[in-house]
Protein backbone atom coordinates (compact mmCIF):
# COMPACT_ATOMS: atom_id res chain seq x y z
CA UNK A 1 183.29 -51.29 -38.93
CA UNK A 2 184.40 -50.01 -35.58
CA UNK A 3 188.31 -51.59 -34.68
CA UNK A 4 187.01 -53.70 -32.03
CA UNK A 5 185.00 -55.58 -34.22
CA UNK A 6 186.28 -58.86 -34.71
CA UNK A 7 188.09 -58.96 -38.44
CA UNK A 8 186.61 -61.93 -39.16
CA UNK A 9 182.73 -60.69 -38.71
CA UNK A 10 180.75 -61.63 -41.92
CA UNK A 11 176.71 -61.27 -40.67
CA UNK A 12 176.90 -57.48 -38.01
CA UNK A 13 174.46 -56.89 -35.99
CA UNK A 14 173.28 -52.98 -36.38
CA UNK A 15 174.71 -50.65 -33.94
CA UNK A 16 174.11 -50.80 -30.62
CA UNK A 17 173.37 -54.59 -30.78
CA UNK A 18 176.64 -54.96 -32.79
CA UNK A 19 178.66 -54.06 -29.26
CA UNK A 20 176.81 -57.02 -27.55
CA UNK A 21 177.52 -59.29 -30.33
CA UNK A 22 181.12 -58.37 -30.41
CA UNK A 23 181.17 -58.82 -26.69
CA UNK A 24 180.27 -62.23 -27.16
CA UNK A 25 182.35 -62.92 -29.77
CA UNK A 26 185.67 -62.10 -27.56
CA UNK A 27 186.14 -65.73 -27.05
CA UNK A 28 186.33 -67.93 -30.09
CA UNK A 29 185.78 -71.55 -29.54
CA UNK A 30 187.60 -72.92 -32.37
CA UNK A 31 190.82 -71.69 -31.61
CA UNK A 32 190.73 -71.30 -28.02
CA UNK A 33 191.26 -67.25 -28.19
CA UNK A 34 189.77 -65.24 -25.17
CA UNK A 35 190.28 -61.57 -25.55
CA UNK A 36 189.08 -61.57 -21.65
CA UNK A 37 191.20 -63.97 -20.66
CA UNK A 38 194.19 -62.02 -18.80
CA UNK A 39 193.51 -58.32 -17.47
CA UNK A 40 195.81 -56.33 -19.49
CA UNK A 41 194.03 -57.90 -22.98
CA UNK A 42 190.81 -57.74 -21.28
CA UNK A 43 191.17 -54.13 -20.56
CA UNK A 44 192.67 -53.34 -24.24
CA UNK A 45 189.38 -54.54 -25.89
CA UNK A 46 187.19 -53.26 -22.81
CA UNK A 47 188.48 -49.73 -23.64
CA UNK A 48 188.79 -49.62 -27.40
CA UNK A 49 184.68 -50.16 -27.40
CA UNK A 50 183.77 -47.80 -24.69
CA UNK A 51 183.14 -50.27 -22.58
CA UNK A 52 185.90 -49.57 -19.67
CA UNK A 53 187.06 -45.99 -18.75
CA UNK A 54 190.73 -45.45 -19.27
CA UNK A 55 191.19 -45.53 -15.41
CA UNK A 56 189.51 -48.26 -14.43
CA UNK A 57 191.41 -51.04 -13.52
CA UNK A 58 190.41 -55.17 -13.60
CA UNK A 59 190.91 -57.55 -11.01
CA UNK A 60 190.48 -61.64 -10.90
CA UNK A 61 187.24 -61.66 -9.46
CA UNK A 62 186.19 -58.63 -11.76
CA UNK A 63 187.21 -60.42 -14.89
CA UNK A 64 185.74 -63.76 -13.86
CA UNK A 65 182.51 -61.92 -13.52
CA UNK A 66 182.25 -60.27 -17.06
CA UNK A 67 183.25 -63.88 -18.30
CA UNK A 68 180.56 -65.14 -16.96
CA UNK A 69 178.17 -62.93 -17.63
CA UNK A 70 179.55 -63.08 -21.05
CA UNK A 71 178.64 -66.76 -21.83
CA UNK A 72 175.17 -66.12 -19.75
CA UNK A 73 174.73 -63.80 -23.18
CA UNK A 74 176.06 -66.34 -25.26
CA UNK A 75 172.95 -68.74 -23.65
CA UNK A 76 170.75 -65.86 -24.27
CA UNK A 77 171.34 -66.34 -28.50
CA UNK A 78 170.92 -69.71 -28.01
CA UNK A 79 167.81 -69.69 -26.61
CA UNK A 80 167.32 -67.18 -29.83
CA UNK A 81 168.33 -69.82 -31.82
CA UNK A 82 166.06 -71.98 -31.04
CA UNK A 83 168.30 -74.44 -28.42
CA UNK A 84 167.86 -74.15 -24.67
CA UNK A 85 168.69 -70.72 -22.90
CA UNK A 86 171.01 -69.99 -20.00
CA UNK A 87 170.70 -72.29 -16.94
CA UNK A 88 170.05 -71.50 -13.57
CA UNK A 89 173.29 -70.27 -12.85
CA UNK A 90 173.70 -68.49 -15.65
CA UNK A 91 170.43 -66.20 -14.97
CA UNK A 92 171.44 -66.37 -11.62
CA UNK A 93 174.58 -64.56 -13.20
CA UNK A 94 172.62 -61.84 -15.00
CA UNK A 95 169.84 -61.63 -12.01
CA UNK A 96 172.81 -60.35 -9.65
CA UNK A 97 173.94 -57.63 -12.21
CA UNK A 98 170.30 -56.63 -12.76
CA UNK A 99 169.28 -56.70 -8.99
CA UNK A 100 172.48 -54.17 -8.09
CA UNK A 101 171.99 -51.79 -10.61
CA UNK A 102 171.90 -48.39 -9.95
CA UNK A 103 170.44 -46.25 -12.86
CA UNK A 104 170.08 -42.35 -13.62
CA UNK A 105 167.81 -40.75 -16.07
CA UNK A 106 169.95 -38.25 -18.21
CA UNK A 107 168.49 -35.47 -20.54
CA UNK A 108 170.31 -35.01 -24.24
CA UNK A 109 168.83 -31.01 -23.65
CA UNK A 110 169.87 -30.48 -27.48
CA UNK A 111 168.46 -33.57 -28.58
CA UNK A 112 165.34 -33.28 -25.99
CA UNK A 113 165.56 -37.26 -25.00
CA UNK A 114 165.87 -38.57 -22.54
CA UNK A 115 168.37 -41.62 -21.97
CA UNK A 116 168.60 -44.03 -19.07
CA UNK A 117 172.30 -45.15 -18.31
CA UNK A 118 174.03 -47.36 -15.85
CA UNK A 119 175.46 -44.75 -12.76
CA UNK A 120 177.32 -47.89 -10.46
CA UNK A 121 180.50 -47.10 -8.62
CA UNK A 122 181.84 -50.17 -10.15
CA UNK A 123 183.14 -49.75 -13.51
CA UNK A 124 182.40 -53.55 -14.01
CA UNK A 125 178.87 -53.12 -13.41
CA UNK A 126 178.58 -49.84 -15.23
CA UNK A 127 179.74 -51.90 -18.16
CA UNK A 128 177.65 -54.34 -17.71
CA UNK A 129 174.47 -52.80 -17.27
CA UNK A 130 175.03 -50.75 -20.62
CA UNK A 131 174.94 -54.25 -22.52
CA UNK A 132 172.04 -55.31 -20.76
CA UNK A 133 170.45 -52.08 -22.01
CA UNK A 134 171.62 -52.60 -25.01
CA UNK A 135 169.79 -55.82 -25.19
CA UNK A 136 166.67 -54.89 -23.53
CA UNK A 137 166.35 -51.72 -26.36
CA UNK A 138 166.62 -54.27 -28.85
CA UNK A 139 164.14 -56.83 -27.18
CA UNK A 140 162.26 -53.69 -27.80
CA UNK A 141 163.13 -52.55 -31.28
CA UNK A 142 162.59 -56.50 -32.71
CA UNK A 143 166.48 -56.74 -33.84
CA UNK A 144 167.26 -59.11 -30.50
CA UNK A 145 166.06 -62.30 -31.77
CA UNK A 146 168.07 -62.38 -34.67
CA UNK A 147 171.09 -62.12 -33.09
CA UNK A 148 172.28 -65.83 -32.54
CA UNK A 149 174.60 -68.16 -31.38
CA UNK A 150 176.00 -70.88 -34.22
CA UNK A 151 174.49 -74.23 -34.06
CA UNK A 152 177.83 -75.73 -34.58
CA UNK A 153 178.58 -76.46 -30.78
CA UNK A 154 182.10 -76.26 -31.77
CA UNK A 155 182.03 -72.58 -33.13
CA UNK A 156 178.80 -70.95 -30.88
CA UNK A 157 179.63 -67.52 -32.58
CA UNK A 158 177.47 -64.90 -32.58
CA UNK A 159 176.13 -63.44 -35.90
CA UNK A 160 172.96 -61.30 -36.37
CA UNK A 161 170.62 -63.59 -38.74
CA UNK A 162 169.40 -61.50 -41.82
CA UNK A 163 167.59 -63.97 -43.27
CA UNK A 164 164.00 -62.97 -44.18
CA UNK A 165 162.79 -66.13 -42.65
CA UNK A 166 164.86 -65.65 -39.86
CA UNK A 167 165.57 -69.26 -39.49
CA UNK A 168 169.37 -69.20 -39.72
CA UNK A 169 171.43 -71.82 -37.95
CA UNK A 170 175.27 -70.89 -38.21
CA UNK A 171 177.70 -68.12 -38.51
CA UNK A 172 178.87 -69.42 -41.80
CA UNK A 173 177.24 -71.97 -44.18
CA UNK A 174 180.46 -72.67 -46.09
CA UNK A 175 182.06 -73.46 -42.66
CA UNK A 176 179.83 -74.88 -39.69
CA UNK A 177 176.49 -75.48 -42.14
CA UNK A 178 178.48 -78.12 -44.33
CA UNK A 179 180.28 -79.49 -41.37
CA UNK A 180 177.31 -80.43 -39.12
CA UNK A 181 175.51 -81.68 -42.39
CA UNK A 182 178.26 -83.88 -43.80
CA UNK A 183 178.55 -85.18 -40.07
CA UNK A 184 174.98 -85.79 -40.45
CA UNK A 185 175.20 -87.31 -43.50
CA UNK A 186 178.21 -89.53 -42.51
CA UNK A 187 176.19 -91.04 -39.12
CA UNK A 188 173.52 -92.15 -41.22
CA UNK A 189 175.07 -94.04 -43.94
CA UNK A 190 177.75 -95.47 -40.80
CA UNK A 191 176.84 -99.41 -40.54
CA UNK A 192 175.40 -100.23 -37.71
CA UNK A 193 177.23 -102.20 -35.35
CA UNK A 194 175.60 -105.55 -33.92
């Protein structure tokens, strides 16, 4: 797998879709680790995946934004997982992005296709719109709805469901599975009080 995948990445997404799940997965809930936290890491991971060009530079405001619109993604597998989507803010987050966008229509003349990409004078949007592209190709292609978000409120890490049934629920069964269900298990054999 490509370096900026996280090490600890056990169900992929296929490429393309695996940059938007990676993307996602650059804050990890159970220990507190944001790799777009603080410019200089933000920009590390930004450029190792193609995401930021070498000269582009991040500001507060800048970062804030991809933050944002990263957990408005994270709401997006949610919703794929079967728990309520991104609130009004949140695709108020993505509908600014989308409404700015400036796109070109590019030829690959040795490939004859033809390839739509983001053409913004703001790196941050440029960025941006490729991982909305990424997830509108796979909204097309049928590969977007199996990439979730872990039912374990705790973990909410994103891992592409391979299941045939599609119905999977967390990242890991051996970790967040057996912890919701002994927590399940352990609220209904509590006494109850009164």
């Amino acid at each position: 797998m490509p370096p900026w995948v996280p090490e600890i990445e056990t169900k992929p997404a296929p490429t393309p879709l695996l940059l938007v799940q990676s993307f996602v997965n650059t804050y990890e809930a159970d220990t507190d680790i944001d790799l777009l936290a603080d410019p200089q890491t933000a920009r590390r991971w930004l450029r190792s995946c193609g995401l930021l060009d070498r000269s582009a530079e991040l500001a507060a405001p800048q970062l804030l934004q991809i933050r944002e619109v990263r957990e408005a993604i994270r709401a997006l597998l949610q919703a794929n997982a079967g728990r309520p989507g991104p609130t009004r803010a949140q695709q108020r987050v993505l509908a600014s992005v989308a409404d700015h966008a400036v796109m070109r229509l590019s030829i690959d003349r040795k490939a004859l296709r033809l390839d739509i990409t983001p053409a913004s004078a703001q790196p941050t949007d440029t960025m941006i719109m490729r991982l909305l592209l990424i997830i509108r190709d796979a909204q097309h292609d049928g590969t977007w709805p199996r990439l979730k978000a872990c039912s374990n409120t705790e973990c909410q890490w994103a891992y592409y469901d391979r299941s045939h049934a599609q119905k999977g629920k967390w990242c890991d069964m051996s970790t967040c599975g057996n912890r919701l269900k002994n927590r399940t298990l352990r609220a209904r054999h509590r006494p109850s009080a009164g």
